[in-house]
C-alpha atoms as a PDB file:
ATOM      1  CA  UNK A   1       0.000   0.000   0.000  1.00  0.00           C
ATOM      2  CA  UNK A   2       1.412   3.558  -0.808  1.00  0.00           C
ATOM      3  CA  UNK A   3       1.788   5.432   2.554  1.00  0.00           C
ATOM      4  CA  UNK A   4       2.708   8.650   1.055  1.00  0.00           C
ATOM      5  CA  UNK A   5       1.198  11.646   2.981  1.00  0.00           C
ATOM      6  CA  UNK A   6      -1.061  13.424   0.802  1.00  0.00           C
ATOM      7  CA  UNK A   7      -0.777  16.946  -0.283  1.00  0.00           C
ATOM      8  CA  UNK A   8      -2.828  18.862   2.340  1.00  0.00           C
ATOM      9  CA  UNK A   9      -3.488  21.373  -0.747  1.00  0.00           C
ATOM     10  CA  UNK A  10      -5.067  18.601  -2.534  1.00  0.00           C
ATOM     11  CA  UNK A  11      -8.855  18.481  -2.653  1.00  0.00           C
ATOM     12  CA  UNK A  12     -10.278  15.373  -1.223  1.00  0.00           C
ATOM     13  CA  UNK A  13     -13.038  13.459  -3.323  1.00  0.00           C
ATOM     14  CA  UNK A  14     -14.496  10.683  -1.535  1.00  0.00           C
ATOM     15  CA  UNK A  15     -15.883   7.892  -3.753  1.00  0.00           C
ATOM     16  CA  UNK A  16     -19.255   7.421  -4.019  1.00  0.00           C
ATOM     17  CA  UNK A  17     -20.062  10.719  -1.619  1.00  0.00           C
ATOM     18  CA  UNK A  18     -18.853  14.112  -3.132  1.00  0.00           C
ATOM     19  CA  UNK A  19     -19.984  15.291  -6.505  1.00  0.00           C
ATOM     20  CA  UNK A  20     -17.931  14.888  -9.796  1.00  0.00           C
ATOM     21  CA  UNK A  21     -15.733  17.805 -10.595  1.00  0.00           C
ATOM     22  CA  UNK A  22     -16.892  19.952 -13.565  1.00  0.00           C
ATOM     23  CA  UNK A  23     -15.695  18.341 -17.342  1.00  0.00           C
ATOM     24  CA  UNK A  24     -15.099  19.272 -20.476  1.00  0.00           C
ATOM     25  CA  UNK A  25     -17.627  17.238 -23.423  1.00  0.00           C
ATOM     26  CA  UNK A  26     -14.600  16.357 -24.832  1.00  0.00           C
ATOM     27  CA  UNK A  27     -11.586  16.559 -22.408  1.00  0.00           C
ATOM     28  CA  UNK A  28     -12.284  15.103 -18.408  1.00  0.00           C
ATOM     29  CA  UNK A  29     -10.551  17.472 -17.017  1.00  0.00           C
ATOM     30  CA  UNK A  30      -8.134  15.275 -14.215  1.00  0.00           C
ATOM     31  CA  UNK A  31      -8.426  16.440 -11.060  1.00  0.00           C
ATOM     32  CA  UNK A  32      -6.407  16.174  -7.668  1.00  0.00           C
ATOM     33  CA  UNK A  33      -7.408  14.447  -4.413  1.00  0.00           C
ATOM     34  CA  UNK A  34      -5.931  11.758  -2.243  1.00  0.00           C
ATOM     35  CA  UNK A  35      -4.937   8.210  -4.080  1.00  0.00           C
ATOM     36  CA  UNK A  36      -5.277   6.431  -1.043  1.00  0.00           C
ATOM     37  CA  UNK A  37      -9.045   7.781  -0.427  1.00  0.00           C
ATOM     38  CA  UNK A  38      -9.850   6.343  -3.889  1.00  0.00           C
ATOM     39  CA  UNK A  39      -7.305   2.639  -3.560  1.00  0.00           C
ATOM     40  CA  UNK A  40      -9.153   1.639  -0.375  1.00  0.00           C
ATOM     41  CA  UNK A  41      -6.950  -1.245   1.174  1.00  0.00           C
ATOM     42  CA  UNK A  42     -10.238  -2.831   2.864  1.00  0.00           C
ATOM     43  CA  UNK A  43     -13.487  -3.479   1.400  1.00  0.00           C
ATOM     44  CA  UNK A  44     -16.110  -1.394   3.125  1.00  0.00           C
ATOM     45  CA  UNK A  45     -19.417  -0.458   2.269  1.00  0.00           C
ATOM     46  CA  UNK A  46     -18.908   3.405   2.793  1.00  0.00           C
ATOM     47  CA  UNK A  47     -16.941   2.947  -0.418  1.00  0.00           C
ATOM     48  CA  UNK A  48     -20.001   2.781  -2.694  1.00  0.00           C
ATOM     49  CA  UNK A  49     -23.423   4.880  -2.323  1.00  0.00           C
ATOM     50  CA  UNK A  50     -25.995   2.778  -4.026  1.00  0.00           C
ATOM     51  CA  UNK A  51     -28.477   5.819  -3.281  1.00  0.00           C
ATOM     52  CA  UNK A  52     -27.010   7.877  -6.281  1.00  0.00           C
ATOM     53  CA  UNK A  53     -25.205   7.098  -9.585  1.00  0.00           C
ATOM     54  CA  UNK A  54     -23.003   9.895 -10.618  1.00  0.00           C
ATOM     55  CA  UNK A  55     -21.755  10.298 -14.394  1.00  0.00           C
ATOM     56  CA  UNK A  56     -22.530  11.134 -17.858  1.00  0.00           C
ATOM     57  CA  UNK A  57     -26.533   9.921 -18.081  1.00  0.00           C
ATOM     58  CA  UNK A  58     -28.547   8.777 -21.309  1.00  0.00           C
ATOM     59  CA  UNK A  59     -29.015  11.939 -23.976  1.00  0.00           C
ATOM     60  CA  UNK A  60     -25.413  13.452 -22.790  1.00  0.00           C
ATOM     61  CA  UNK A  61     -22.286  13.422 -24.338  1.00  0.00           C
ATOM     62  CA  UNK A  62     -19.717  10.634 -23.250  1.00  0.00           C
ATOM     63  CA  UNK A  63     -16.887  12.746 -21.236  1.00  0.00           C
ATOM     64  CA  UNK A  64     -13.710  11.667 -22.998  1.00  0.00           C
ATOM     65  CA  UNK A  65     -10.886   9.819 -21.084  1.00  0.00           C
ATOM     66  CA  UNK A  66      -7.176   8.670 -21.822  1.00  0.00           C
ATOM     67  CA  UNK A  67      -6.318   5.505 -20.613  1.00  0.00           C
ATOM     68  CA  UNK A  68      -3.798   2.491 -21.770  1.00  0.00           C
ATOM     69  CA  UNK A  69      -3.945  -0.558 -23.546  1.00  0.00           C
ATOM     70  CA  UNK A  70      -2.445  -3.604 -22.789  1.00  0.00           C
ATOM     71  CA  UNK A  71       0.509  -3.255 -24.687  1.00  0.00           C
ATOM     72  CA  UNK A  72       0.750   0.399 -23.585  1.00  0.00           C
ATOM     73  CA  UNK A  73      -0.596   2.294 -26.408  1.00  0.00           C
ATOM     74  CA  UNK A  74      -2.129   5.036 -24.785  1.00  0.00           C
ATOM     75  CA  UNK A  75      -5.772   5.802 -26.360  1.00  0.00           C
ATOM     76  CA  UNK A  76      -8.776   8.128 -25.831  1.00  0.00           C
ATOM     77  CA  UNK A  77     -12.270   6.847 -25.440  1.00  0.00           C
ATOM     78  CA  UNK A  78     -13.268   9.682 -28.254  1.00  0.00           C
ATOM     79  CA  UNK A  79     -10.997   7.510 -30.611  1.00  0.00           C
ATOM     80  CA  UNK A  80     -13.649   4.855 -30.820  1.00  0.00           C
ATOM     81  CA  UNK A  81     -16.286   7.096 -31.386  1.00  0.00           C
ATOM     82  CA  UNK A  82     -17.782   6.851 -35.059  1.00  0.00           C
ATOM     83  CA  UNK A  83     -18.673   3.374 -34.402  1.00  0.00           C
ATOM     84  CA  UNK A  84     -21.157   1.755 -31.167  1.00  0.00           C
ATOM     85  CA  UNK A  85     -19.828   1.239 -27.629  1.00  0.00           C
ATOM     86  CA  UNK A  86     -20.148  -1.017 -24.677  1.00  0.00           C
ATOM     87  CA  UNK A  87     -18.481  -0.029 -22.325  1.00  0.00           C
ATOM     88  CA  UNK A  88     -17.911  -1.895 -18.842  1.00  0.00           C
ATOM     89  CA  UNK A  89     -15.913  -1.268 -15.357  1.00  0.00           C
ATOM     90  CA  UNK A  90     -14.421  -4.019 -14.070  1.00  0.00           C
ATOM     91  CA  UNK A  91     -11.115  -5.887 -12.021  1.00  0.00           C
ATOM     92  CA  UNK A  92     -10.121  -9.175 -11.377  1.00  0.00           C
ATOM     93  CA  UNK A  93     -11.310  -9.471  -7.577  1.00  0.00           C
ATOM     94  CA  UNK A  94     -14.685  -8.234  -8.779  1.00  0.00           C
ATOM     95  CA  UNK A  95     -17.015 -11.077  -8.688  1.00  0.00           C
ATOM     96  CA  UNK A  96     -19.255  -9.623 -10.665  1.00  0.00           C
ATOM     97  CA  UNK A  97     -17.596  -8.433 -13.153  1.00  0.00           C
ATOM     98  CA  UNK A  98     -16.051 -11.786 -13.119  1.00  0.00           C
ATOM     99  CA  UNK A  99     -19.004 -13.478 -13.546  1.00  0.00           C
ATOM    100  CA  UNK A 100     -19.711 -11.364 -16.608  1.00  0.00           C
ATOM    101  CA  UNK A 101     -16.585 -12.131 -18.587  1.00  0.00           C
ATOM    102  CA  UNK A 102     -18.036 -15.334 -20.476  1.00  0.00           C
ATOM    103  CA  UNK A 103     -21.624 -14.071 -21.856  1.00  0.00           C
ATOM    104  CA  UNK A 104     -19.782 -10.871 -22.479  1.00  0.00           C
ATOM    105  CA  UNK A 105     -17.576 -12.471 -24.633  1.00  0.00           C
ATOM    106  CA  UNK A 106     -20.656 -14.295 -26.165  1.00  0.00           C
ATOM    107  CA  UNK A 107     -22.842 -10.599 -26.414  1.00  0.00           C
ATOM    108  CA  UNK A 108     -19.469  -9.462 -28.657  1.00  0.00           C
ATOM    109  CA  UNK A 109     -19.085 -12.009 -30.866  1.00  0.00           C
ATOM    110  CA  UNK A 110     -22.839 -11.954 -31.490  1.00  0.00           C
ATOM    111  CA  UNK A 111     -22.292  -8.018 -32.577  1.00  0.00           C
ATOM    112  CA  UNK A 112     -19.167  -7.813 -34.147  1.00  0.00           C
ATOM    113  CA  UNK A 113     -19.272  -4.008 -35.729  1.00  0.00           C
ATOM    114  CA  UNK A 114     -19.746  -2.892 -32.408  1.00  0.00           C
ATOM    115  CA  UNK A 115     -16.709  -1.929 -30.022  1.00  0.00           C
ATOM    116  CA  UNK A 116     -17.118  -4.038 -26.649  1.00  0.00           C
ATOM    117  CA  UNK A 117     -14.614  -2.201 -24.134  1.00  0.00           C
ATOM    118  CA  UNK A 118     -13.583  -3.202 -20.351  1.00  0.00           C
ATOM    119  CA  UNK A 119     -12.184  -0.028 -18.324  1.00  0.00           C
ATOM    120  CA  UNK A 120     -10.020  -2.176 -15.702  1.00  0.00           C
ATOM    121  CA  UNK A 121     -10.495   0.483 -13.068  1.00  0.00           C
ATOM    122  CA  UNK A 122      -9.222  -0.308  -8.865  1.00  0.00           C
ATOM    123  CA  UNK A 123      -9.948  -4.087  -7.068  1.00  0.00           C
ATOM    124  CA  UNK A 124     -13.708  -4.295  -5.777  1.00  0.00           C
ATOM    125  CA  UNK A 125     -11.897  -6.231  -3.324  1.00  0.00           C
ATOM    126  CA  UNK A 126      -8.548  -6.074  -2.695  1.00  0.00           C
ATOM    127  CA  UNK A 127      -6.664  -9.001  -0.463  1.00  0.00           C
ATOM    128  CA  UNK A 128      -3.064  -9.908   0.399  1.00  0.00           C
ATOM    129  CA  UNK A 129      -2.760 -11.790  -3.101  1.00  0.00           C
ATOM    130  CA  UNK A 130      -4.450  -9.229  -4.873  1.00  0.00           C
ATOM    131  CA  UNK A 131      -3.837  -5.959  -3.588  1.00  0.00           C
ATOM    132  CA  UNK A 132      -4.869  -2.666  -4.212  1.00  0.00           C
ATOM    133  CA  UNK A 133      -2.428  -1.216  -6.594  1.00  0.00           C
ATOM    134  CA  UNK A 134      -0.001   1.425  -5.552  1.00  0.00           C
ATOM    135  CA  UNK A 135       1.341   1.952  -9.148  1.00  0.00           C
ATOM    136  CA  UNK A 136       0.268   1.952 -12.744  1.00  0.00           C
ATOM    137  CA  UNK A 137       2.578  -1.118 -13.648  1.00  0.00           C
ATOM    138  CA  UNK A 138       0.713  -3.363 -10.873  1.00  0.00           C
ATOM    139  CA  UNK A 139      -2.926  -2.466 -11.949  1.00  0.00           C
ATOM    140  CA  UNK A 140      -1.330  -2.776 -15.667  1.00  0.00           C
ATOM    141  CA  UNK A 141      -0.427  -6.373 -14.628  1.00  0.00           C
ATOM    142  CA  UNK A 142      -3.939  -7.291 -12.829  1.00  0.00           C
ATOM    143  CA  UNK A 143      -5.343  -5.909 -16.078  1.00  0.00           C
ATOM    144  CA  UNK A 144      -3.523  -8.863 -17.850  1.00  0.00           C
ATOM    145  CA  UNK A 145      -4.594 -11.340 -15.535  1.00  0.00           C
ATOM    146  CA  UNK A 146      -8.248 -10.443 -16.533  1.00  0.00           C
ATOM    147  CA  UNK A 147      -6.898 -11.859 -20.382  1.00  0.00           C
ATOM    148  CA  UNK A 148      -4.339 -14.428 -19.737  1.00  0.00           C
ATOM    149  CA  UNK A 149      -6.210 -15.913 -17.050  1.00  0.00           C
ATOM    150  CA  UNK A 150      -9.573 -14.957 -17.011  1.00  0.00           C
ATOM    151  CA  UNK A 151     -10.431 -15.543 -20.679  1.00  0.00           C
ATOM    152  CA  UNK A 152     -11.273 -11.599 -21.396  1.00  0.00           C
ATOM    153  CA  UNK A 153     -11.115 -11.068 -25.109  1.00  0.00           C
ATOM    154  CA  UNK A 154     -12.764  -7.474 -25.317  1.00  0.00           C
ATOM    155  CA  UNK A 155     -10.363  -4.740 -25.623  1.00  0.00           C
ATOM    156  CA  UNK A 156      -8.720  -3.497 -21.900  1.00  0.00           C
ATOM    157  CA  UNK A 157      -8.132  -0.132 -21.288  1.00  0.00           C
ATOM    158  CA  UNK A 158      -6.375   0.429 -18.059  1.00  0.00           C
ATOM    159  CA  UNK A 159      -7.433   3.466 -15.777  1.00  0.00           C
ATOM    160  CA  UNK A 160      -4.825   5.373 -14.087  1.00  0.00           C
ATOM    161  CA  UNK A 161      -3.709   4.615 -10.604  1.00  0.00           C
ATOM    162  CA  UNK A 162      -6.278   8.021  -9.562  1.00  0.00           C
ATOM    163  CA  UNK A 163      -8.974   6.409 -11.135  1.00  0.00           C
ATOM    164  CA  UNK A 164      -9.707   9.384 -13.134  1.00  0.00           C
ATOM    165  CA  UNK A 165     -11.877   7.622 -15.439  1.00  0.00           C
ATOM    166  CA  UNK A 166     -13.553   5.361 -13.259  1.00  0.00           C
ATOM    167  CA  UNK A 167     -14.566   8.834 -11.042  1.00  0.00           C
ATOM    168  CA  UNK A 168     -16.251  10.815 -14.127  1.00  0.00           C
ATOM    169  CA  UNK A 169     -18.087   7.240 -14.966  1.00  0.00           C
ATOM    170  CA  UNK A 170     -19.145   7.078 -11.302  1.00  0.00           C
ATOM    171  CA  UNK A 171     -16.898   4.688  -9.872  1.00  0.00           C
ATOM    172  CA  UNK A 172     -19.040   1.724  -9.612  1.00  0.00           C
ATOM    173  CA  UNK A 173     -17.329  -1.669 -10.028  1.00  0.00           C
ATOM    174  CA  UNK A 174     -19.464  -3.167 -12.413  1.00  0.00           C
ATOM    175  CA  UNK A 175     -21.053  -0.214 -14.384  1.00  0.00           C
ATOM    176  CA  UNK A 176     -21.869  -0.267 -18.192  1.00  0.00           C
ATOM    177  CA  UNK A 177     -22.515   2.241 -20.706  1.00  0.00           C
ATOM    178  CA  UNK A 178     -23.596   2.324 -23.970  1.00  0.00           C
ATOM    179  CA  UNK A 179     -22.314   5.261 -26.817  1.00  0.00           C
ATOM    180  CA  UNK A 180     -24.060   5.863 -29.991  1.00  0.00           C
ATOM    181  CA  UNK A 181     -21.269   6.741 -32.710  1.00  0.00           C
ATOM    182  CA  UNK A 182     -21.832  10.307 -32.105  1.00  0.00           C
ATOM    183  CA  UNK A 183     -20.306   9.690 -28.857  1.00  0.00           C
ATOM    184  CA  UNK A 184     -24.103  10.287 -26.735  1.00  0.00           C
ATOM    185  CA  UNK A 185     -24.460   7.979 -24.121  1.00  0.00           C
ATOM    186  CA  UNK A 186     -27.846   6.053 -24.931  1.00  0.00           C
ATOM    187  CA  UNK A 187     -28.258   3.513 -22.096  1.00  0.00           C
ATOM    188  CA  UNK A 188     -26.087   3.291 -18.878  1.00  0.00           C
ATOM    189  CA  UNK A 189     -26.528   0.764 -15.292  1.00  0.00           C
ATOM    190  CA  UNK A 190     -24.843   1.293 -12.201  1.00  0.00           C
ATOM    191  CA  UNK A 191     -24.626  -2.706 -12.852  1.00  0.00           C
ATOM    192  CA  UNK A 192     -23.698  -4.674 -16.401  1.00  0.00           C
ATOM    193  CA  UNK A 193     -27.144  -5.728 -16.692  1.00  0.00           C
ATOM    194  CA  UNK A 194     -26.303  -8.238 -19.771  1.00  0.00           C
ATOM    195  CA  UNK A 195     -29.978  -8.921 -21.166  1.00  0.00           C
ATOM    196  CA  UNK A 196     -30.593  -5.330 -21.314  1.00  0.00           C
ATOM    197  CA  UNK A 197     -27.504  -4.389 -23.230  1.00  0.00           C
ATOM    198  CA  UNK A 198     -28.251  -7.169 -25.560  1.00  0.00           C
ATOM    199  CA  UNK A 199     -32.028  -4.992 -25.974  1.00  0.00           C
ATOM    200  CA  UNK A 200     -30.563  -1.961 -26.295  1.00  0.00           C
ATOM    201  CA  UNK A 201     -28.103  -3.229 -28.905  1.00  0.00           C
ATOM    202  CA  UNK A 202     -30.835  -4.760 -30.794  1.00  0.00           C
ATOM    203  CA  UNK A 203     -32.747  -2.048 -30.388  1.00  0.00           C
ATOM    204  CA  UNK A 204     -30.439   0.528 -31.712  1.00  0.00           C
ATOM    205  CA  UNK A 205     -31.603   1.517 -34.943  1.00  0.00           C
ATOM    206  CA  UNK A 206     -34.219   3.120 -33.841  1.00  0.00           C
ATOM    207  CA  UNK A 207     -33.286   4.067 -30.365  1.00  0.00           C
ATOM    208  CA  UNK A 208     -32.185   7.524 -29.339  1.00  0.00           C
ATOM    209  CA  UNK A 209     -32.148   6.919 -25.743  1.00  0.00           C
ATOM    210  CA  UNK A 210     -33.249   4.199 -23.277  1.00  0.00           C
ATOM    211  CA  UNK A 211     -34.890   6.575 -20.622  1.00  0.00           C
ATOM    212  CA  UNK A 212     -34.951   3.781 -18.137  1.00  0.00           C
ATOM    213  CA  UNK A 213     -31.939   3.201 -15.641  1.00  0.00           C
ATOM    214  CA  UNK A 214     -30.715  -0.076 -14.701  1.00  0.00           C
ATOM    215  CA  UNK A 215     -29.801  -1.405 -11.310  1.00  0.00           C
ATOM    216  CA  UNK A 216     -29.404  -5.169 -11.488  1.00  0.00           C
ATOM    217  CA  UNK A 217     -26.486  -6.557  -9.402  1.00  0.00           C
ATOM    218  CA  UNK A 218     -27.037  -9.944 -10.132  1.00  0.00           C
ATOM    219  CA  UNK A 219     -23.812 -12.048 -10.863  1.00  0.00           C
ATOM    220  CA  UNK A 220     -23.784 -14.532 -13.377  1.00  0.00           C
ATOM    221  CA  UNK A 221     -21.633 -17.341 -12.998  1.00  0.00           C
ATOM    222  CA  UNK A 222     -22.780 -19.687 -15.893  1.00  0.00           C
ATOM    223  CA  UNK A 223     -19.459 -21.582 -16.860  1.00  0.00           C
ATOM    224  CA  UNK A 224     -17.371 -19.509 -14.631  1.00  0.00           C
ATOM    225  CA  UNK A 225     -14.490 -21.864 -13.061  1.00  0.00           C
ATOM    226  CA  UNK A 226     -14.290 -20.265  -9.780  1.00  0.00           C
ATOM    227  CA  UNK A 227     -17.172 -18.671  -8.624  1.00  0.00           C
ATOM    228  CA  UNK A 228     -17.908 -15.614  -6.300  1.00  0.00           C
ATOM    229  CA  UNK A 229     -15.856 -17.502  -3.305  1.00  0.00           C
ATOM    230  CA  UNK A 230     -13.034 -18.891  -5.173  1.00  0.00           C
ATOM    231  CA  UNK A 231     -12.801 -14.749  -6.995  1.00  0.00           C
ATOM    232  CA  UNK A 232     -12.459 -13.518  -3.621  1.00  0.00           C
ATOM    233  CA  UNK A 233      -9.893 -16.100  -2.465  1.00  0.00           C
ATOM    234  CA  UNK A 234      -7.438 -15.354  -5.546  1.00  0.00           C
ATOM    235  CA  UNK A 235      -7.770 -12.082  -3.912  1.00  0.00           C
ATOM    236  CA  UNK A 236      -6.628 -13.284  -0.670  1.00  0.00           C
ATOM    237  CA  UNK A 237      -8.494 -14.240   2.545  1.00  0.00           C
ATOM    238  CA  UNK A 238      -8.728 -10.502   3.741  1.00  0.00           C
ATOM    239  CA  UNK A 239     -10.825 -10.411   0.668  1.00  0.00           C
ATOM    240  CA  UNK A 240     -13.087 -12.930   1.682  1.00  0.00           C
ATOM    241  CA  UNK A 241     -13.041 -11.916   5.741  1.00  0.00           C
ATOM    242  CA  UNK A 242     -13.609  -8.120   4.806  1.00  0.00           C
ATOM    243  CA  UNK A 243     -16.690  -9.002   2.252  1.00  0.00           C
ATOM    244  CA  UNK A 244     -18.512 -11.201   4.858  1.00  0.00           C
ATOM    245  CA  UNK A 245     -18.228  -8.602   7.678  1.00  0.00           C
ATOM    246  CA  UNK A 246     -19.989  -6.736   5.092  1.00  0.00           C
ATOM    247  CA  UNK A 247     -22.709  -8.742   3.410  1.00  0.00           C
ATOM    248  CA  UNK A 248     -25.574  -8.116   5.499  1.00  0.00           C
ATOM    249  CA  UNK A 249     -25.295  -4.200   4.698  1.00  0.00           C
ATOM    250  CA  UNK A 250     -24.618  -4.364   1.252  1.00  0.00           C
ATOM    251  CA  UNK A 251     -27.696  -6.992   1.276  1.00  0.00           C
ATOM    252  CA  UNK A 252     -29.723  -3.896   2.660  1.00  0.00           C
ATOM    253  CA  UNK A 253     -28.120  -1.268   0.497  1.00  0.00           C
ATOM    254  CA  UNK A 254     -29.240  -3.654  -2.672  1.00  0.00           C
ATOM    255  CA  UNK A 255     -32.479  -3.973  -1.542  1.00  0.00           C
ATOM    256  CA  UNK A 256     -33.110  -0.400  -1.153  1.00  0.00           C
ATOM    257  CA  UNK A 257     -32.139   0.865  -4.359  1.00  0.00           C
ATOM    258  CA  UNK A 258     -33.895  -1.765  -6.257  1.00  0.00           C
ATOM    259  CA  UNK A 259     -37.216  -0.471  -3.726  1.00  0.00           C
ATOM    260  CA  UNK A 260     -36.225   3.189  -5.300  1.00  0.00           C
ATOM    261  CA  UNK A 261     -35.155   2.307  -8.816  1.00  0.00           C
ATOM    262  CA  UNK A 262     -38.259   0.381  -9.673  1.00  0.00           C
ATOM    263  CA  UNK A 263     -40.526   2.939  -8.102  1.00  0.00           C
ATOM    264  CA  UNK A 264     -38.850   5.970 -10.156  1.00  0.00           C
ATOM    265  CA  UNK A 265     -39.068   4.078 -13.536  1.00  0.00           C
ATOM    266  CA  UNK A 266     -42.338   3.229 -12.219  1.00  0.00           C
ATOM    267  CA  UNK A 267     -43.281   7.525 -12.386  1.00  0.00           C
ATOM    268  CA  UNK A 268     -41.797   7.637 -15.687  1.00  0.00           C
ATOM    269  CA  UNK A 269     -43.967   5.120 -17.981  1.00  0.00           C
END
């Protein structure tokens, strides 16, 4: 873990809790605040506010990043634009997102004219195997993990070690978006909802926007060869001990905002 003091001139965002910092259409303007606030050593559920979903929303324009490939070719996301996007947050001690890699996979080879990206963003939940990273090159090489091990054949971009990114997208671990080739977000989920990305891809002919937000957490672990317990023990058993302590809570939290989300989509139709 990186135990540098941070600059007391820095301003502090806190995941999940203050708002995003103004940014350009075009250009996400990075921002200061303290790297350890955002590469939490310990899972807690303080780290995520299920309540609210912050980032660019259906009908806006995509805020352009710069993050790095896996052979370190540094690319924007505006360089894709022209073309569709899916684009999904994830890391390797993300069960999740774990879960997710296979029919992923599947959903891109069933649309292939349509860019399928993963933004490998900080560990959902770091252990003493997996830790959280304290440079670029280790979240770099937990990125490749998520290929060479993992079986993830959609294109990896790798946030910075800031998470600068991952904060503008609001810093879920699981999120997905999807771009029109003008670059105007059309459908996002604070979770990869998979059978509504498939609709919406379907769907996109004639869709402008898909006014309805998503908030489906469910993991899907269809062929997966290790499951949400053996994810978190590649991570370490800190991993494991740190997301049981706080199950019951993020049980709770779930269960609220699927309570709120269906009852706001509910005022909408």
């Amino acid at each position: 873990m990186n135990n540098t003091k941070p600059d007391p001139n820095y301003r502090v965002f806190v995941a999940g809790t203050d708002p995003l910092p103004k940014a350009s259409p075009l250009e996400g303007d990075r921002f200061c605040y303290n790297i350890v606030m955002y590469n939490y050593s310990h899972f807690k559920p303080k780290e995520y506010d299920f309540s609210k979903f912050e980032g660019p929303k259906p009908g806006e324009q995509a805020v352009n990043f710069t993050a790095t490939k896996l052979d370190g070719e540094c690319v924007k996301l505006s360089d894709f634009f022209g073309n569709w996007i899916v684009f999904e947050t994830g890391s390797i001690s993300c069960p999740i997102y774990e879960s997710k890699i296979k029919p992923m996979n599947e959903l891109a080879r069933t649309f292939p004219n349509i860019t399928f990206l993963v933004l490998y963003v900080r560990e959902a939940h770091p252990g003493e195997k997996i830790h959280q990273h304290s440079s670029f090159e280790e979240k770099l090489s937990c990125a490749r993990l998520a290929r060479d091990e993992d079986g993830e054949s959609r294109t990896i971009i790798v946030d910075d070690v800031e998470g600068s990114a991952h904060r503008l997208y609001g810093s879920m671990p699981n999120s997905v978006y999807v771009i029109n080739p003008k670059g105007v977000v059309v459908f996002h989920g604070d979770w990869n909802d998979i059978d509504e990305v498939k609709n919406v891809l379907q769907e996109r002919g004639t869709m402008t926007t898909r006014p309805k937000e998503r908030y489906s957490g469910r993991p899907s672990f269809r062929g997966h060869k290790r499951g949400m317990l053996g994810t978190l023990r590649r991570a370490g058993w800190v991993a494991v001990w740190d997301f049981m302590k706080a199950f019951p809570i993020m049980v709770f939290k779930h269960i609220k905002k699927l309570k709120f989300q269906k009852e706001k989509n509910q005022c909408r139709t």
